[in-house]
Protein backbone atom coordinates (compact mmCIF):
# COMPACT_ATOMS: atom_id res chain seq x y z
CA UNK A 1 6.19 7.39 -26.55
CA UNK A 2 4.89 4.76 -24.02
CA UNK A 3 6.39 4.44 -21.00
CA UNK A 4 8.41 1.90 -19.13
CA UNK A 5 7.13 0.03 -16.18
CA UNK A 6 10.18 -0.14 -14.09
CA UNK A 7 8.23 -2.24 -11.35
CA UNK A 8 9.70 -5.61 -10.25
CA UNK A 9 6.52 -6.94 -8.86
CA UNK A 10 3.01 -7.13 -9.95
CA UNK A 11 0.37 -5.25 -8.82
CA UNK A 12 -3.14 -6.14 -8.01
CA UNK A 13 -6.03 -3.76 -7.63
CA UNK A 14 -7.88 -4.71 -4.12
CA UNK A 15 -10.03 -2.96 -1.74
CA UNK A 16 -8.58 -3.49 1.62
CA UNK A 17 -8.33 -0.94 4.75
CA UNK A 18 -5.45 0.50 5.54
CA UNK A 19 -3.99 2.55 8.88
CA UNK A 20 -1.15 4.38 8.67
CA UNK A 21 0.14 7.21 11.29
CA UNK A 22 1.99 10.44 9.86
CA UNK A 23 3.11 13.30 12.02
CA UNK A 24 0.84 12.35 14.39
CA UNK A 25 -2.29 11.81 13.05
CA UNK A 26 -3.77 8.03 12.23
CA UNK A 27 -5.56 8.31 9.13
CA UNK A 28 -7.94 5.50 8.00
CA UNK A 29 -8.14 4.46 3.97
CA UNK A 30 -8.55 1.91 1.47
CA UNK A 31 -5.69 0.30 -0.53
CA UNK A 32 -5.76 1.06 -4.23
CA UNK A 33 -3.26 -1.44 -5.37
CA UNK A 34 -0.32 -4.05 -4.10
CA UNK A 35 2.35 -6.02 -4.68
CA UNK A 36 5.20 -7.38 -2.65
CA UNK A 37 7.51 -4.57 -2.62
CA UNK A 38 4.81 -1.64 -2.29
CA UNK A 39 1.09 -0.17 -2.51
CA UNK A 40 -0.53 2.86 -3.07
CA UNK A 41 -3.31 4.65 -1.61
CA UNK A 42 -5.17 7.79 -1.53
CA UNK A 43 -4.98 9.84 1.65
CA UNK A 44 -6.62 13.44 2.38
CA UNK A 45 -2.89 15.11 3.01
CA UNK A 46 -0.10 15.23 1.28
CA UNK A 47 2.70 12.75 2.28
CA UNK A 48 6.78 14.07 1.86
CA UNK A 49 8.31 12.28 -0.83
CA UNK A 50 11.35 9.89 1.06
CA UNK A 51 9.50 10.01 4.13
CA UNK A 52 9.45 6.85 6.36
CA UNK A 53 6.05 5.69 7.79
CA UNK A 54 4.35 2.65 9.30
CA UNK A 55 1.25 1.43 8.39
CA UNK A 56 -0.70 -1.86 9.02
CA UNK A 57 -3.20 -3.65 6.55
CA UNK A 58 -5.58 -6.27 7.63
CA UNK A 59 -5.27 -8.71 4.41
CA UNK A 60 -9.04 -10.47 3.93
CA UNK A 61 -7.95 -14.17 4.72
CA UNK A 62 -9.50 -17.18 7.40
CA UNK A 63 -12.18 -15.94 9.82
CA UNK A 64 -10.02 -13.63 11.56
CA UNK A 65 -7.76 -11.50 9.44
CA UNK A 66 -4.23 -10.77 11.50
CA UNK A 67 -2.67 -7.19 11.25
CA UNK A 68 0.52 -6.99 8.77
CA UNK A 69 2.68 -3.96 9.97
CA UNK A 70 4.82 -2.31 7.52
CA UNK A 71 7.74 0.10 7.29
CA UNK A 72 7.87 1.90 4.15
CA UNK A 73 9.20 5.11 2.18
CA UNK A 74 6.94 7.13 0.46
CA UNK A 75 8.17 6.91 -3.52
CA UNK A 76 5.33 9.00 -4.86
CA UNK A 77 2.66 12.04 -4.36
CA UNK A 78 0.61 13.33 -6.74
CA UNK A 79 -2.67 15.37 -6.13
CA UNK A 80 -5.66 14.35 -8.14
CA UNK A 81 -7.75 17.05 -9.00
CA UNK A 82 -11.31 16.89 -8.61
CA UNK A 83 -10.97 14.13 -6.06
CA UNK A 84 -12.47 15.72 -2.85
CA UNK A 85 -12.11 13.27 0.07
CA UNK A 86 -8.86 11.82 -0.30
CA UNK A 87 -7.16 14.17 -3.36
CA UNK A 88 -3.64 12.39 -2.96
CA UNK A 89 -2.46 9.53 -4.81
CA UNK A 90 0.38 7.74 -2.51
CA UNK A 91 3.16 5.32 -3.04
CA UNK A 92 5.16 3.56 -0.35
CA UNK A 93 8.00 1.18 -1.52
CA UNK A 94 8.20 -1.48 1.54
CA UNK A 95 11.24 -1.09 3.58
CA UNK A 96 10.35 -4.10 6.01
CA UNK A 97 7.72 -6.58 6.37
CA UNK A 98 8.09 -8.70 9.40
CA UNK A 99 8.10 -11.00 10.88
CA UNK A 100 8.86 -13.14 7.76
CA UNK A 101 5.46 -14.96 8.45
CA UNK A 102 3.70 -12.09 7.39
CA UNK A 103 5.84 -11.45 4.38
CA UNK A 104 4.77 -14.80 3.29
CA UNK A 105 1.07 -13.88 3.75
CA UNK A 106 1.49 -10.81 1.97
CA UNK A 107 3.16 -13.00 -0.89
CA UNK A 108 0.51 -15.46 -1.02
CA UNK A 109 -2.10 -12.91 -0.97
CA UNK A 110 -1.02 -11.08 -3.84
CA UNK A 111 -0.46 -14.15 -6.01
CA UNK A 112 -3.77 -15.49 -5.14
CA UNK A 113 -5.15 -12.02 -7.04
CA UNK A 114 -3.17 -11.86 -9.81
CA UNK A 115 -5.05 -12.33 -12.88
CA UNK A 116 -4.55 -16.02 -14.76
CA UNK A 117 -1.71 -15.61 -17.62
């Protein structure tokens, strides 16, 4: 049976570095995938499912790429096995990106990747 993608914004696979700070230890890592409303990541701990966390994400644009910082709930943990570095596939559903000119860059970001229809 296939399944349903329940997902109200697409996605776009992009390599871009990510910080994000949980119980007290920043961890550095590369985004996996992203849309407006959330991303996902893989990350060498595991991450409580419903936890809140802050992360910030340098998105790739002019010569000098401003921070976006994030508050988000983590939707999703999985452990991959036979992935050594980083064995944990994260989701975060966005709780708050501000200020709302950074929302819009994250916006126009992702549309800029999506693949032509």
């Amino acid at each position: 049976m296939p399944t349903v993608e329940r997902r109200g914004d697409p996605r776009v696979a992009v390599q871009v570095p990510l910080r994000f700070t949980f119980a007290g230890k920043t961890i550095d890592t590369n985004i996996v995938d992203l849309s407006n409303s959330g991303i996902r990541f893989h990350t060498p701990q595991p991450l409580p499912v419903m936890s809140l966390m802050q992360m910030t994400l340098e998105l790739p644009e002019g010569k000098r790429p401003a921070p976006i910082t994030i508050v988000g709930v983590v939707v999703r943990c999985a452990e991959v096995r036979g992935r050594r570095k980083s064995p944990y596939d994260v989701a975060i559903f966005f709780e708050d990106v501000s200020p709302a000119s950074a929302r819009a860059r994250l916006q126009r970001f992702v549309g800029e990747h999506l693949a032509p229809a």
